[in-house]
C-alpha atoms as a PDB file:
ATOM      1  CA  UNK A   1     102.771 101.022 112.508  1.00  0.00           C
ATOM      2  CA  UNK A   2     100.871 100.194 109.421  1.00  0.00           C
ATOM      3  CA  UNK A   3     101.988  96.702 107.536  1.00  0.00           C
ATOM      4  CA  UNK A   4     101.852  95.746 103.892  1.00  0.00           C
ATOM      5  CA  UNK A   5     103.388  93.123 102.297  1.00  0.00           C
ATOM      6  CA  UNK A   6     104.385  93.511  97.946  1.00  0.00           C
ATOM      7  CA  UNK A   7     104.163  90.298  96.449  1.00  0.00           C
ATOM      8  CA  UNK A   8     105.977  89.542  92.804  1.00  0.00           C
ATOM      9  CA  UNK A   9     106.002  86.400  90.647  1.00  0.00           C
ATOM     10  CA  UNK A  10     109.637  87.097  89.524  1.00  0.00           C
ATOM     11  CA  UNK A  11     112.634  89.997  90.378  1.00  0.00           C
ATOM     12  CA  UNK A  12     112.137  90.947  86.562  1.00  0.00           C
ATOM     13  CA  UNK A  13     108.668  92.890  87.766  1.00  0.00           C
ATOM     14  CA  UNK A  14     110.416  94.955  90.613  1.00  0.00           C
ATOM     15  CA  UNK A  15     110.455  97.725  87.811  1.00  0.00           C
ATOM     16  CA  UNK A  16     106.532  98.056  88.187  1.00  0.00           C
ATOM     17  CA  UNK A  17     106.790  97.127  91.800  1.00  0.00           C
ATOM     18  CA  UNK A  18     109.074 100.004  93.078  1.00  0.00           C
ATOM     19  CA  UNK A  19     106.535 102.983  92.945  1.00  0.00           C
ATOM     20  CA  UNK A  20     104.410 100.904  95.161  1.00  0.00           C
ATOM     21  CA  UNK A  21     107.099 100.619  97.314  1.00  0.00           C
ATOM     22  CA  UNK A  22     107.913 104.342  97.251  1.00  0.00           C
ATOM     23  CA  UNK A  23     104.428 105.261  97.566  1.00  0.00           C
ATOM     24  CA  UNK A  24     104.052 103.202 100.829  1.00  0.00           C
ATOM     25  CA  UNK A  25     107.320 104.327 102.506  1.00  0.00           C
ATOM     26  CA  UNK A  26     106.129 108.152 101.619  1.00  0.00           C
ATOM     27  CA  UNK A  27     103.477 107.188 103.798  1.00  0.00           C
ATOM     28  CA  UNK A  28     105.261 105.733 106.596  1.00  0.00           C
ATOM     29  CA  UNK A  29     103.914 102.160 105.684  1.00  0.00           C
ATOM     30  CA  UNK A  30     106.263  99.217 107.062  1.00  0.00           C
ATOM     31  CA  UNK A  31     106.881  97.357 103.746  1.00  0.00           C
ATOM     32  CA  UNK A  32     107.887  93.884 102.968  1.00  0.00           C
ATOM     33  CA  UNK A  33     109.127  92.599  99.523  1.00  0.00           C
ATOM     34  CA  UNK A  34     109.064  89.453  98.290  1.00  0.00           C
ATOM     35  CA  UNK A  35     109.617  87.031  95.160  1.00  0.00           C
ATOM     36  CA  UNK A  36     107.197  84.770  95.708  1.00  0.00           C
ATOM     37  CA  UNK A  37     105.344  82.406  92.688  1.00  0.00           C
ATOM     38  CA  UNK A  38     102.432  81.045  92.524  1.00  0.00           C
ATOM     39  CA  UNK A  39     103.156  78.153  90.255  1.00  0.00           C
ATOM     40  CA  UNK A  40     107.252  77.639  90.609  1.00  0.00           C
ATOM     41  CA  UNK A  41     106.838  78.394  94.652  1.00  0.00           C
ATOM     42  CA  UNK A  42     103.213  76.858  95.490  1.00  0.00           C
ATOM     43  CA  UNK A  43     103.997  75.958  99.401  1.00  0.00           C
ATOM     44  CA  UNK A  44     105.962  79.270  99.686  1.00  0.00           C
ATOM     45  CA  UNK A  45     102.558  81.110  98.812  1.00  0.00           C
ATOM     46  CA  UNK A  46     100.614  79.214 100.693  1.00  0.00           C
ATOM     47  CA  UNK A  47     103.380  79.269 103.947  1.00  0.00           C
ATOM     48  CA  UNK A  48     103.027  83.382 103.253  1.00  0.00           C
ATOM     49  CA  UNK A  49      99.454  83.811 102.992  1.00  0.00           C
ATOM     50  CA  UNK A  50      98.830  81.587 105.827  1.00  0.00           C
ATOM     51  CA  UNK A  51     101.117  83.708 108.284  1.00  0.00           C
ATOM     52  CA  UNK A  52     100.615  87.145 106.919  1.00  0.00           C
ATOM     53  CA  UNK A  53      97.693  88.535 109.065  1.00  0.00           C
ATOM     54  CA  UNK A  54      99.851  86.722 112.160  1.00  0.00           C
ATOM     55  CA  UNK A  55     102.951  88.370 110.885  1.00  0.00           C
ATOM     56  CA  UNK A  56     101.328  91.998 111.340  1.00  0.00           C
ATOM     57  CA  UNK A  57     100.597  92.168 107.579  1.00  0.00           C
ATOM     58  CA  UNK A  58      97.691  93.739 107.069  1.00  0.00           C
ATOM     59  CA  UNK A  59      96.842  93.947 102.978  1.00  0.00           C
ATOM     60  CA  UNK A  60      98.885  92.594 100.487  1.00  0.00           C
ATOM     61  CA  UNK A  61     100.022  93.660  96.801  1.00  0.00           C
ATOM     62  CA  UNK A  62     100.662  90.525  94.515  1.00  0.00           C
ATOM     63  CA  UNK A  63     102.058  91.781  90.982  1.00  0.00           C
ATOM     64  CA  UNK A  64     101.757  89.046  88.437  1.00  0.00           C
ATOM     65  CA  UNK A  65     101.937  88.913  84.435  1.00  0.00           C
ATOM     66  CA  UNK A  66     101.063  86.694  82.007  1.00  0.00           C
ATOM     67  CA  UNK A  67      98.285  83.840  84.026  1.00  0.00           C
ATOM     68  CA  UNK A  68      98.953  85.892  86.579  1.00  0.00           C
ATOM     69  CA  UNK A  69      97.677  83.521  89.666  1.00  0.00           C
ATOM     70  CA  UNK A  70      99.369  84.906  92.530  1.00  0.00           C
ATOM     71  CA  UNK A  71      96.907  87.104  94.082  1.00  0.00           C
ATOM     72  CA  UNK A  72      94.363  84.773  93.234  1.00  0.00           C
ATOM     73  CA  UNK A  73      96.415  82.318  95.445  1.00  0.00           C
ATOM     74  CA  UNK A  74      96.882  84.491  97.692  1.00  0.00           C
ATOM     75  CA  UNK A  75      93.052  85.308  98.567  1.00  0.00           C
ATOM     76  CA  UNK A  76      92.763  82.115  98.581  1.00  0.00           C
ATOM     77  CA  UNK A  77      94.404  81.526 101.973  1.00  0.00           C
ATOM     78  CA  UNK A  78      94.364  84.794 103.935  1.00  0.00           C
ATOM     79  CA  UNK A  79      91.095  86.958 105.032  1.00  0.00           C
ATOM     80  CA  UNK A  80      93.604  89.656 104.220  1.00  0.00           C
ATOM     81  CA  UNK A  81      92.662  92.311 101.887  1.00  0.00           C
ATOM     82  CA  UNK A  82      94.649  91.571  98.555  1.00  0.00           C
ATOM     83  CA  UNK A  83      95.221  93.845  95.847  1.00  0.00           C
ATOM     84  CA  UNK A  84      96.580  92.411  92.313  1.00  0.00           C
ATOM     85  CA  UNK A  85      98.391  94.351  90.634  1.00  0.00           C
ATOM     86  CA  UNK A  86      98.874  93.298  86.665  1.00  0.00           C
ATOM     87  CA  UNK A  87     102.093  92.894  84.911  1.00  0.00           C
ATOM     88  CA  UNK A  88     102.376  94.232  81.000  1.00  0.00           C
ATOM     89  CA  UNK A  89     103.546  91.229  79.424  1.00  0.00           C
ATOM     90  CA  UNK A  90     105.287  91.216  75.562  1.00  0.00           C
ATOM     91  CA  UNK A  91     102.372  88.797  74.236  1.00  0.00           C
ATOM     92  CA  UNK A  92      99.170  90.696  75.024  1.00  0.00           C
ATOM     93  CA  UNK A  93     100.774  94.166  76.634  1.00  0.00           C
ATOM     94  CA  UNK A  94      99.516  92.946  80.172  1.00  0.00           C
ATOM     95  CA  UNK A  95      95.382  92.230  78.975  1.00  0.00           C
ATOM     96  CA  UNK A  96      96.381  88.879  79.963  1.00  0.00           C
ATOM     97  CA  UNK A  97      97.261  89.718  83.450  1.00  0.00           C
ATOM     98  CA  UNK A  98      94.902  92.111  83.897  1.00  0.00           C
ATOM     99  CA  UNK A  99      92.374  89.360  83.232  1.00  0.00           C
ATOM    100  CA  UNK A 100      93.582  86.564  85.321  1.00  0.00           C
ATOM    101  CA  UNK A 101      93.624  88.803  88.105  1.00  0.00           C
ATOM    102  CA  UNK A 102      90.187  90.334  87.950  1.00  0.00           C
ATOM    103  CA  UNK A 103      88.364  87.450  86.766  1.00  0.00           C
ATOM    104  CA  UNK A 104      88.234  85.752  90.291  1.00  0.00           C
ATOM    105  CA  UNK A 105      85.691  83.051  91.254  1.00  0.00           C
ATOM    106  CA  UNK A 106      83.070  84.051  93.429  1.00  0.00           C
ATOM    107  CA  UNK A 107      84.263  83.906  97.317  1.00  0.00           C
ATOM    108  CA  UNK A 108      87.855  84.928  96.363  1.00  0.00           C
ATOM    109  CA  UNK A 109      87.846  88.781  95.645  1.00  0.00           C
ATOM    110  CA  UNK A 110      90.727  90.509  95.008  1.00  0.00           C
ATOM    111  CA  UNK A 111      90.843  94.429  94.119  1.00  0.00           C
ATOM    112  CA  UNK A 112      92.706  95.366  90.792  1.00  0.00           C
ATOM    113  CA  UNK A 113      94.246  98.666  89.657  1.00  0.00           C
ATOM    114  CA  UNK A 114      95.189  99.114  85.952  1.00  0.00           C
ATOM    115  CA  UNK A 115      98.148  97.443  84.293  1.00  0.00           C
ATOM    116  CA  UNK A 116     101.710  98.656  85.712  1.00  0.00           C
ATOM    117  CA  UNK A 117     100.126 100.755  87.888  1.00  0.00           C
ATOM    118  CA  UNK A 118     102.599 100.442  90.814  1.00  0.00           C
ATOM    119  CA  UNK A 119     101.588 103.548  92.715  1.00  0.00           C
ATOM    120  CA  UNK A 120      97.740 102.961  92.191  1.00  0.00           C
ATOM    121  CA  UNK A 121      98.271  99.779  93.956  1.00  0.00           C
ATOM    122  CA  UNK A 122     100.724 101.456  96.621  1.00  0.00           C
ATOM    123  CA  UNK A 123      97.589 104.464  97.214  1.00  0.00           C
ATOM    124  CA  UNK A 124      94.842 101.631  97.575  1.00  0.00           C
ATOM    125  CA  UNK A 125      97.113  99.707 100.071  1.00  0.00           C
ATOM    126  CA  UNK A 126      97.181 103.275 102.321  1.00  0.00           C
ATOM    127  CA  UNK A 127      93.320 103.687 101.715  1.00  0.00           C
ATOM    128  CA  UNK A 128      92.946  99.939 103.107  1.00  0.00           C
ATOM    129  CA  UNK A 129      95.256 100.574 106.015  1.00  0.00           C
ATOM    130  CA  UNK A 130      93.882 104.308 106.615  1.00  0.00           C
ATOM    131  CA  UNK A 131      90.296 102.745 108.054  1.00  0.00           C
ATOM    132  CA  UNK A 132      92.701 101.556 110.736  1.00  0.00           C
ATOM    133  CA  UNK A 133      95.111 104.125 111.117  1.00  0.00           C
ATOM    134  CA  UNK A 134      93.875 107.796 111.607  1.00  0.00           C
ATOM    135  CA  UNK A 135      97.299 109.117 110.749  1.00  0.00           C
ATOM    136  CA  UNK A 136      97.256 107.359 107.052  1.00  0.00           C
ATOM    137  CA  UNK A 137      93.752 108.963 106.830  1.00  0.00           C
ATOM    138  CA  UNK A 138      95.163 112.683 107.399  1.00  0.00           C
ATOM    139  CA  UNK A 139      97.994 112.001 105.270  1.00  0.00           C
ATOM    140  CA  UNK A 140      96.136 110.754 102.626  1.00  0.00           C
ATOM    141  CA  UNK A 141      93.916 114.159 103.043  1.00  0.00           C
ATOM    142  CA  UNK A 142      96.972 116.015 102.821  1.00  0.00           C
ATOM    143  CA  UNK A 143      98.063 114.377  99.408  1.00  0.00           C
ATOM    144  CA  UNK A 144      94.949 114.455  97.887  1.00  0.00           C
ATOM    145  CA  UNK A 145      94.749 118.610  99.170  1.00  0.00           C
ATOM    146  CA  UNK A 146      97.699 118.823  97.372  1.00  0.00           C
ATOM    147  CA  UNK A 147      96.807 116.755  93.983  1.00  0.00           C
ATOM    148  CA  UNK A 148      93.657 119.651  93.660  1.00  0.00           C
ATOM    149  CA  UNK A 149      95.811 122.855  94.426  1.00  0.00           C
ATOM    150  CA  UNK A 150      98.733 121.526  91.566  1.00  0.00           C
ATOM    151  CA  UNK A 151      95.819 121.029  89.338  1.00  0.00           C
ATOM    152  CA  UNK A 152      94.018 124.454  90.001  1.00  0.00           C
ATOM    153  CA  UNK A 153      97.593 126.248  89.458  1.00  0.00           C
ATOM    154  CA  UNK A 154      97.903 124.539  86.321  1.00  0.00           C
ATOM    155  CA  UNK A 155      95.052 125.506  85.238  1.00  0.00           C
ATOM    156  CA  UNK A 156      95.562 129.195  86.684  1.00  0.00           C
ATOM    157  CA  UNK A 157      98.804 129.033  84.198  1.00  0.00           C
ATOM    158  CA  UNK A 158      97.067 127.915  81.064  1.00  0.00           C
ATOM    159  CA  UNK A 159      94.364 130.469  81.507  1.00  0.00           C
ATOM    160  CA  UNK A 160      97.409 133.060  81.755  1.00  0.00           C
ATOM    161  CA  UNK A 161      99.196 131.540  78.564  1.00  0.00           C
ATOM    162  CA  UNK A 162      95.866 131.105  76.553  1.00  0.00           C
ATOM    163  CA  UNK A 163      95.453 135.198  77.331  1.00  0.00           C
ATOM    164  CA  UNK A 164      98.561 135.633  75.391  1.00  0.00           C
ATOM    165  CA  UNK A 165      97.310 133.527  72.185  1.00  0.00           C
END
């Protein structure tokens, strides 16, 4: 079974963690969730990153606001995939996260999806994990099948409704 592991600074963001949780359960994604900081919990990061990949973990989510180092950290001691996932904060409405996270020095990538965008971050993590797992590929196909035909009967109703104007 597919592995990902959801990394947050602090329990406060759970709120924009959850739908990446959802999202990978949907999918049948094994899912562990974890408080972890990269500045109040440094050897707790490091301890994590080091034993992901050995651990079965196979990409990681790191949500973060504010300086938002964690999945900087993170990438810094795993050849895991790592996907940062930016916290709206009060003082700059989350540019500030969204900038530590994407703004990595050269060598230490991590992906980024757009500020409190829990399931974005949960969809990436099954794209990662599908180029492994056939059965995350199909489902993904499936979703994305389904994504087009709500669309095209939305717009089948509007054309009805606009008829009627």
């Amino acid at each position: 079974m597919a592995k990902a592991a959801i990394l947050m600074g602090s329990k406060s963001d759970f709120g924009v963690v959850k739908p990446a949780v959802e999202t990978l359960k949907k999918f049948g994604v094994e899912t562990e969730v974890r408080v972890i900081s990269a500045h109040r919990t440094p050897d707790e990061a490091h301890a994590f990153a080091s034993s992901a990949k050995e651990n079965g973990t196979e990409v990681i989510i790191c949500a973060a606001g504010k300086a938002a180092h964690l999945g900087g950290v993170i990438a810094a001691y795993t050849t895991l995939p790592v996907i940062g996932l930016p916290v709206k904060t009060d003082m700059m409405g989350g540019l500030d996260s969204l900038l530590s996270i994407v703004q990595m020095p050269s060598g230490i990538p991590v992906a980024t999806v757009g500020v409190n965008a829990g399931e974005n971050a949960g969809l990436l993590a099954v794209q990662i994990l599908a180029l492994a797992h056939p059965e995350l590929a199909e489902k993904l196909f499936l979703y994305k099948k389904q994504m087009a035909e709500k669309i095209a009967s939305d717009d089948a109703a509007l054309q009805e409704e606009l008829k009627n104007l």
